[in-house]
PDB file of N, CA and C in Angstrom:
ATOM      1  N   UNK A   1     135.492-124.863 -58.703  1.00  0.00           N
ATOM      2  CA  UNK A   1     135.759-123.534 -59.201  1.00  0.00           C
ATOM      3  C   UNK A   1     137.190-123.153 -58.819  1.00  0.00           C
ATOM      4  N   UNK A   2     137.945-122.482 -59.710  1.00  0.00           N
ATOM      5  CA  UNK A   2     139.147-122.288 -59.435  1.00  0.00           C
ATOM      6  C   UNK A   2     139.527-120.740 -58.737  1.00  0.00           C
ATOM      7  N   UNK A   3     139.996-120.518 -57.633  1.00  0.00           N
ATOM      8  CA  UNK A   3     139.978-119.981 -56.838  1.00  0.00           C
ATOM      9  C   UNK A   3     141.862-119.357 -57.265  1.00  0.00           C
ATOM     10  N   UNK A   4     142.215-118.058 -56.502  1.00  0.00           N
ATOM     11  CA  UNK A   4     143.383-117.281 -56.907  1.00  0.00           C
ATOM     12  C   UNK A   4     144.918-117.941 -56.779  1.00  0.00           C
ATOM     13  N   UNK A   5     144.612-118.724 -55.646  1.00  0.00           N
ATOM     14  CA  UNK A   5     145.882-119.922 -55.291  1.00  0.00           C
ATOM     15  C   UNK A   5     146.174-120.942 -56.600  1.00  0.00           C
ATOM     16  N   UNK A   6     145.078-121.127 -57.128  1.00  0.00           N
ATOM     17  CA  UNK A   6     145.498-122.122 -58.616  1.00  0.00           C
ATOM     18  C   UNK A   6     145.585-121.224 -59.745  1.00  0.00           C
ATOM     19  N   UNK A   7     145.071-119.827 -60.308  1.00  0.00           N
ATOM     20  CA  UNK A   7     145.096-119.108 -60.948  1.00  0.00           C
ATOM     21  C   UNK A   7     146.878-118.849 -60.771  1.00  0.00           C
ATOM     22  N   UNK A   8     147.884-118.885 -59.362  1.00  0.00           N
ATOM     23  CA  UNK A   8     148.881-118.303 -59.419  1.00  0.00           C
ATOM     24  C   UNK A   8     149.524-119.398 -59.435  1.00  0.00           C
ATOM     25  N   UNK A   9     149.505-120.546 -59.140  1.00  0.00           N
ATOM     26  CA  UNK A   9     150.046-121.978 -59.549  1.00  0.00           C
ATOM     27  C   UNK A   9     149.986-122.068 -61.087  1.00  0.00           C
ATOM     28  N   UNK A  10     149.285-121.791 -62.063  1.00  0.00           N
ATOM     29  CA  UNK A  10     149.380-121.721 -63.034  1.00  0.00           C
ATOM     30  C   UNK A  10     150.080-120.725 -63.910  1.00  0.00           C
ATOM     31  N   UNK A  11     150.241-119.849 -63.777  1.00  0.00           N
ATOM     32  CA  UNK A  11     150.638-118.703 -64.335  1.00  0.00           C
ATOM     33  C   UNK A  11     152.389-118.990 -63.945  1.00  0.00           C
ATOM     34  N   UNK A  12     152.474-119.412 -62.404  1.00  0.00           N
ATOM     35  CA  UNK A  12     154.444-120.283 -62.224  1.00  0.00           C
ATOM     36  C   UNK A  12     154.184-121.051 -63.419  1.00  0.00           C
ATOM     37  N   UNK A  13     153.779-121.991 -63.314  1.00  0.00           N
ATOM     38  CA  UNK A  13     154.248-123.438 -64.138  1.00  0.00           C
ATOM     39  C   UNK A  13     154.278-122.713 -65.713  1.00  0.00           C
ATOM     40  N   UNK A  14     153.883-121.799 -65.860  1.00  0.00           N
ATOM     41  CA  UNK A  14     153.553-121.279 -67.375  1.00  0.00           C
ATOM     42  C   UNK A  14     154.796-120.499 -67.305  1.00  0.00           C
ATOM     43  N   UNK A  15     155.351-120.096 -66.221  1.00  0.00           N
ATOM     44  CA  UNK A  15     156.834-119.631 -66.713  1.00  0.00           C
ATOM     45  C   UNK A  15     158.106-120.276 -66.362  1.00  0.00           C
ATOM     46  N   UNK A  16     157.681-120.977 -65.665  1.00  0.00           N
ATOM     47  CA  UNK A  16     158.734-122.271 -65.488  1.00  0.00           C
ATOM     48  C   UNK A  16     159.128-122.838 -67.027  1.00  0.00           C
ATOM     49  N   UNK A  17     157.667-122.911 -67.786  1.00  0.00           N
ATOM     50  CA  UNK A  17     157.833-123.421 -68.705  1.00  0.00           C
ATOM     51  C   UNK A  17     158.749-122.727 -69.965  1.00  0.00           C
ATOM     52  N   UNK A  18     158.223-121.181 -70.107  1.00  0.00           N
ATOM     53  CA  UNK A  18     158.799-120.684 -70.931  1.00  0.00           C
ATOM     54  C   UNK A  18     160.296-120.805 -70.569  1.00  0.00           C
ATOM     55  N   UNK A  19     160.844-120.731 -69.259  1.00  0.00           N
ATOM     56  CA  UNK A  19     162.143-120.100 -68.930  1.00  0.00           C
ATOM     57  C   UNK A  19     163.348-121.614 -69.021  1.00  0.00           C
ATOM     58  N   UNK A  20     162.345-122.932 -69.247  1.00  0.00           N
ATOM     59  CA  UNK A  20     163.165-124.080 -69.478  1.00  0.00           C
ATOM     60  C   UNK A  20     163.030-124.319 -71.148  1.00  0.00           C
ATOM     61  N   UNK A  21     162.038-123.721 -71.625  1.00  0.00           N
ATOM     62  CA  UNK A  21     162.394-124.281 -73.248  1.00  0.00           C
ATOM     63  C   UNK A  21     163.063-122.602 -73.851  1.00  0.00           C
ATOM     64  N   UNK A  22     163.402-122.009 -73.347  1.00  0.00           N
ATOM     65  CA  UNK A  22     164.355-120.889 -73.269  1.00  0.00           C
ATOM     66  C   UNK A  22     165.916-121.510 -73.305  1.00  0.00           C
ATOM     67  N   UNK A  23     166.170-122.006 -72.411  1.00  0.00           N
ATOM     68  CA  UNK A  23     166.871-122.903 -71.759  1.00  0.00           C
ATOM     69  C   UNK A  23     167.567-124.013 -72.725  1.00  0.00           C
ATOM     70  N   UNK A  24     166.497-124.239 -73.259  1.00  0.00           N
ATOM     71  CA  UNK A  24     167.075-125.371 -74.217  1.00  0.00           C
ATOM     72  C   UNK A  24     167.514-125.464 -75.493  1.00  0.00           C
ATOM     73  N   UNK A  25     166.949-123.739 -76.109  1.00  0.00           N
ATOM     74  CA  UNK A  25     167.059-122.908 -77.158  1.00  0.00           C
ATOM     75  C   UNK A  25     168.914-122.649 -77.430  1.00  0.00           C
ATOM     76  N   UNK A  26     168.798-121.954 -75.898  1.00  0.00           N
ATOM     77  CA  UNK A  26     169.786-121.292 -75.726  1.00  0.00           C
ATOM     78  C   UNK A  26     171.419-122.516 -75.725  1.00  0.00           C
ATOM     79  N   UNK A  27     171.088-123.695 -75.289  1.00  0.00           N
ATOM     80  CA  UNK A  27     171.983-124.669 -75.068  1.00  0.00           C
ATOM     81  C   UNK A  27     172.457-125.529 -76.503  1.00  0.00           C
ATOM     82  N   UNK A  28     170.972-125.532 -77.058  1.00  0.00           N
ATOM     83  CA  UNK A  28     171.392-125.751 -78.923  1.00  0.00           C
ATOM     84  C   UNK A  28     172.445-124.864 -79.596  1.00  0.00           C
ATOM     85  N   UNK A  29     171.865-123.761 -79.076  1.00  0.00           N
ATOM     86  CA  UNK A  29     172.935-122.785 -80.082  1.00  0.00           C
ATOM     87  C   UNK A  29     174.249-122.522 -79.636  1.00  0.00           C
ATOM     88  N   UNK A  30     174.880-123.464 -78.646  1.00  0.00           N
ATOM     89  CA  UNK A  30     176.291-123.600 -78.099  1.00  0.00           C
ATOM     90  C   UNK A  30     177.101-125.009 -78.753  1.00  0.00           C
ATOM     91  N   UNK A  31     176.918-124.842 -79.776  1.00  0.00           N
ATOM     92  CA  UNK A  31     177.860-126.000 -80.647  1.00  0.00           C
ATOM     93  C   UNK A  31     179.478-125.959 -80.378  1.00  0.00           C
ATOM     94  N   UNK A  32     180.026-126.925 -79.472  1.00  0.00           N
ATOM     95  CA  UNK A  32     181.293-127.118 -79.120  1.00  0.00           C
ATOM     96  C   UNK A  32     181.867-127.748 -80.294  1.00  0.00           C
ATOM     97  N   UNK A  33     182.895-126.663 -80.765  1.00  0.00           N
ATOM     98  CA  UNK A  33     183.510-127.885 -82.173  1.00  0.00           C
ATOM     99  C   UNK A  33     184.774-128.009 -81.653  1.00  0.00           C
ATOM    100  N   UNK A  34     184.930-129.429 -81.999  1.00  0.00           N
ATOM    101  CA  UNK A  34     186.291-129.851 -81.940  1.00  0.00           C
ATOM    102  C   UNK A  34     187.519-129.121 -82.591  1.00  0.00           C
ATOM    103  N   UNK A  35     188.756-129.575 -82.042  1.00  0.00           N
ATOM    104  CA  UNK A  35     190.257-129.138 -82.883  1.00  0.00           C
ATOM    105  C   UNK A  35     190.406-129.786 -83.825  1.00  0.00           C
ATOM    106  N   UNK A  36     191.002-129.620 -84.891  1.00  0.00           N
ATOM    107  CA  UNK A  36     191.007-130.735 -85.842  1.00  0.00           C
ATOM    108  C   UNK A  36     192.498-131.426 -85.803  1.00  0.00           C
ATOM    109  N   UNK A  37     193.264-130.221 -85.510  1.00  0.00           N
ATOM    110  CA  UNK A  37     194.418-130.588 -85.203  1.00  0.00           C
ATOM    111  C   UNK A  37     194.829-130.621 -83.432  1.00  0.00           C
ATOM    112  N   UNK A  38     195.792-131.642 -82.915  1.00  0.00           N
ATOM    113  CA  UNK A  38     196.020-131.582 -81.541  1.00  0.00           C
ATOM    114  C   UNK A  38     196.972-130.520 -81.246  1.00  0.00           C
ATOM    115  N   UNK A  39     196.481-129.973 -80.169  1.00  0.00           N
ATOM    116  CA  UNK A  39     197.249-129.025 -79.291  1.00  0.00           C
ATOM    117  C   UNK A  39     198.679-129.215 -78.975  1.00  0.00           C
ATOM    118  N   UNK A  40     198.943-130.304 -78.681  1.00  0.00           N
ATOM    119  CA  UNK A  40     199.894-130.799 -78.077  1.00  0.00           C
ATOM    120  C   UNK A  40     201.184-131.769 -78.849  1.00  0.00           C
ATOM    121  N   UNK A  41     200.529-132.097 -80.019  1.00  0.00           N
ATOM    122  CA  UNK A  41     201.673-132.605 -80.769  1.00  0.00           C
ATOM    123  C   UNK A  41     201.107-132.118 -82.278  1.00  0.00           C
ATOM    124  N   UNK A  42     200.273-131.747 -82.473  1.00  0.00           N
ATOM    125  CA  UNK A  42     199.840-130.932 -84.135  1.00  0.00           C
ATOM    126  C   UNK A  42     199.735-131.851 -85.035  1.00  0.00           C
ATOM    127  N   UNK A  43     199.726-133.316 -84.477  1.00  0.00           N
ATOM    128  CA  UNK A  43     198.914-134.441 -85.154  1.00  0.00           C
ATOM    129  C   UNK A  43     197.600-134.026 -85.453  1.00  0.00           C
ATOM    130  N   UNK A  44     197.171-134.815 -86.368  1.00  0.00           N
ATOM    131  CA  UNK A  44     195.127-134.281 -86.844  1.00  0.00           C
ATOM    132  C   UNK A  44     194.707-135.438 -85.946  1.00  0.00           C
ATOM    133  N   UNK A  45     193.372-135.342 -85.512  1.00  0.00           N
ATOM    134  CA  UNK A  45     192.573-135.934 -84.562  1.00  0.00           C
ATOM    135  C   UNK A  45     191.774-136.497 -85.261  1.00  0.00           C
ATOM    136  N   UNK A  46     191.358-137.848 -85.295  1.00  0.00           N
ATOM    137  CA  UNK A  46     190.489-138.563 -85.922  1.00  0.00           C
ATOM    138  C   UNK A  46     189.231-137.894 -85.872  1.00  0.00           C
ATOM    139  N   UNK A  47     188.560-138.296 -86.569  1.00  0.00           N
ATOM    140  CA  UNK A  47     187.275-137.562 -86.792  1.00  0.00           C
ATOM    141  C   UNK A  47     186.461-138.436 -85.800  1.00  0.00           C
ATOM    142  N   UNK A  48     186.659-140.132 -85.512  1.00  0.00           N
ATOM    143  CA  UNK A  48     185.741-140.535 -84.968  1.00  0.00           C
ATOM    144  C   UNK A  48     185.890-140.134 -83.136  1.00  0.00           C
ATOM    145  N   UNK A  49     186.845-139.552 -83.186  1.00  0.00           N
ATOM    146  CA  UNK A  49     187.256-138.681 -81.670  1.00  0.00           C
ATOM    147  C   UNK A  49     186.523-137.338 -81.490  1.00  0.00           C
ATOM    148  N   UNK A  50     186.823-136.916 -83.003  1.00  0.00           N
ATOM    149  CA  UNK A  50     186.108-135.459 -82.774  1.00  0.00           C
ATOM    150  C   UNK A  50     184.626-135.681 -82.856  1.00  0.00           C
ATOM    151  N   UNK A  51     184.036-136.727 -82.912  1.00  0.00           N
ATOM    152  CA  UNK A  51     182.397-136.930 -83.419  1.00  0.00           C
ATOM    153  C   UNK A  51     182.217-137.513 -81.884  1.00  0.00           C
ATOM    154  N   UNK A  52     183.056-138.138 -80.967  1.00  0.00           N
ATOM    155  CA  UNK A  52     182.365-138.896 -79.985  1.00  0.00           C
ATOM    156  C   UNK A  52     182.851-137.778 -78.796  1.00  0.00           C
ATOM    157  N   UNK A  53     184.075-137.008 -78.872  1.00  0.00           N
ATOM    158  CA  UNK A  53     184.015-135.905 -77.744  1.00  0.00           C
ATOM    159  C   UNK A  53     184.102-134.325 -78.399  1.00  0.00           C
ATOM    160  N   UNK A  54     182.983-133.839 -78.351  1.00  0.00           N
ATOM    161  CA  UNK A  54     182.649-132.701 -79.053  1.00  0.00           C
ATOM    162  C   UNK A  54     183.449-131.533 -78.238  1.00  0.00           C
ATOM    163  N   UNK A  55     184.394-130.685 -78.602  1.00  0.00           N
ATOM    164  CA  UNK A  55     185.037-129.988 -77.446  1.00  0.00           C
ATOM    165  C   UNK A  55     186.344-130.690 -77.600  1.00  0.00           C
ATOM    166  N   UNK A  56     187.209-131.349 -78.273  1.00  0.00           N
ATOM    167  CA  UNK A  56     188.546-132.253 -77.835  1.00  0.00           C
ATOM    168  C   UNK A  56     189.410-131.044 -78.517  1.00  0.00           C
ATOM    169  N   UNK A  57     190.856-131.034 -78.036  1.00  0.00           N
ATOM    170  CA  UNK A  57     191.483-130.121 -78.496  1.00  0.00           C
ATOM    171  C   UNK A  57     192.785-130.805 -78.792  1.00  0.00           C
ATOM    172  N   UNK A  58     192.457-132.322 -78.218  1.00  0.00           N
ATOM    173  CA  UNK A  58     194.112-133.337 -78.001  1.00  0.00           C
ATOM    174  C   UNK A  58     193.316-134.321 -78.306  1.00  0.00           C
ATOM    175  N   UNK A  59     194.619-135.273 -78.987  1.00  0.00           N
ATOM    176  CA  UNK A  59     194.254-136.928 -80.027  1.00  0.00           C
ATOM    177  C   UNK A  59     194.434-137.412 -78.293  1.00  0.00           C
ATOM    178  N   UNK A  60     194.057-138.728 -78.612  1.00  0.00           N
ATOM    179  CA  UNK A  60     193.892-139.727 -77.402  1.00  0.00           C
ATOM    180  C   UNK A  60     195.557-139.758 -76.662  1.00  0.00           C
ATOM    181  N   UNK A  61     196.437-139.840 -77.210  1.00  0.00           N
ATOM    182  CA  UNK A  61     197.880-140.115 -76.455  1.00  0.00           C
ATOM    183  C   UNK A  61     198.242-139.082 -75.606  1.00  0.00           C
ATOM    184  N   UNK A  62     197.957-137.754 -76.392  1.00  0.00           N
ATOM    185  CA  UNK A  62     198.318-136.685 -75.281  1.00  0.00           C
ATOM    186  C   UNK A  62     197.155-136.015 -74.267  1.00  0.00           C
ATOM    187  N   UNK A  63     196.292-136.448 -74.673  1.00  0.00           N
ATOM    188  CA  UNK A  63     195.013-136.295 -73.729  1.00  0.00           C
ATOM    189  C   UNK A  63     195.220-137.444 -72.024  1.00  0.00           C
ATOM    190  N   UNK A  64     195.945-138.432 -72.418  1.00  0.00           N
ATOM    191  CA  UNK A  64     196.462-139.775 -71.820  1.00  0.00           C
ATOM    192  C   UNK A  64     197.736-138.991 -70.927  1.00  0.00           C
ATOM    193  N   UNK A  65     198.461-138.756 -71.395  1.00  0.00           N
ATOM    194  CA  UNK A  65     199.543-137.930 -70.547  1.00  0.00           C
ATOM    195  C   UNK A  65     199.107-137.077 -70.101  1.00  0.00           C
ATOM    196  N   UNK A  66     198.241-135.743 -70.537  1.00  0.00           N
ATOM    197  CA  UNK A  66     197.844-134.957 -69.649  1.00  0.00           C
ATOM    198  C   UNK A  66     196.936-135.399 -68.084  1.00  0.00           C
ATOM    199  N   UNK A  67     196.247-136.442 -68.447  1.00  0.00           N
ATOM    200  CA  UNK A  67     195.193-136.629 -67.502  1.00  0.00           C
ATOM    201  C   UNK A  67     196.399-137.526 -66.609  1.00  0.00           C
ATOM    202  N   UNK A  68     197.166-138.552 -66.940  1.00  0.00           N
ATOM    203  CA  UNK A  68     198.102-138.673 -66.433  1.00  0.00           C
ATOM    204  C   UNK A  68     199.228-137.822 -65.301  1.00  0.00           C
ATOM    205  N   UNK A  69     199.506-136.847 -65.388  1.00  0.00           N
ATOM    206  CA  UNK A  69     200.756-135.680 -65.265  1.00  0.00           C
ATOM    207  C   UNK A  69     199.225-135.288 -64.049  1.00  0.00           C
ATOM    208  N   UNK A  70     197.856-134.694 -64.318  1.00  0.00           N
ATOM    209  CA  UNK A  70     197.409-134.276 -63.342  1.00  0.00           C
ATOM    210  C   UNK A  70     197.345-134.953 -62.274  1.00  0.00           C
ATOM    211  N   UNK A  71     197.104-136.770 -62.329  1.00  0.00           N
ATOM    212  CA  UNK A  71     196.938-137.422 -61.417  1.00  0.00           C
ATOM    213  C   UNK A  71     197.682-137.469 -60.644  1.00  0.00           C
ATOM    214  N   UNK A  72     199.578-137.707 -60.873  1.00  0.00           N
ATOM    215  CA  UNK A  72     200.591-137.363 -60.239  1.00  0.00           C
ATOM    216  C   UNK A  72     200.300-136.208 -59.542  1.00  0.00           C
ATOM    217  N   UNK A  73     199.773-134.869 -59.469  1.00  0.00           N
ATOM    218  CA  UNK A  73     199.961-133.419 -58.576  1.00  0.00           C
ATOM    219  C   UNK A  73     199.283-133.872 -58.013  1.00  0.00           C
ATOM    220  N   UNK A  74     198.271-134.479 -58.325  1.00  0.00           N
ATOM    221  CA  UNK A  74     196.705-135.085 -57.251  1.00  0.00           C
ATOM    222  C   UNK A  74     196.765-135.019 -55.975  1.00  0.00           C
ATOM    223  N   UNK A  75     197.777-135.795 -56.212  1.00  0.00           N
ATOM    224  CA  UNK A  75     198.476-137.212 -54.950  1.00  0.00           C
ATOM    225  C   UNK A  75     199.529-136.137 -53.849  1.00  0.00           C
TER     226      UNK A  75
END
């Protein structure tokens, strides 16, 4: 017989549940679109760049120097 300790174990997991497929609702409807054009030299960005990093705002060369230029301050 189920007693008030599992009645309230259940009723968590039942909002655990709602509050993670909430969660996942909410993370769909954040579509990062790419630049089409680069930031940094106003070259167009391949599409197969913009399809594999969703969010890119720079073609591969100046994305390469930037990450570059940070590593130098790194140090």
């Amino acid at each position: 017989m189920a007693d008030i300790a599992d009645f309230a174990n259940d009723l968590v997991q039942e909002r655990i549940d709602q509050a993670l497929a909430a969660r996942r609702v909410a993370q769909s409807e954040l579509v990062v679109h790419s630049f089409l054009f680069c930031e940094g030299c106003d070259d167009r960005i391949p599409e197969a760049r913009r399809l594999a990093q969703p969010g890119c705002t720079q073609c591969v060369l100046c994305q390469a120097i930037d990450e570059q230029r940070e590593a130098r301050h790194v140090r």
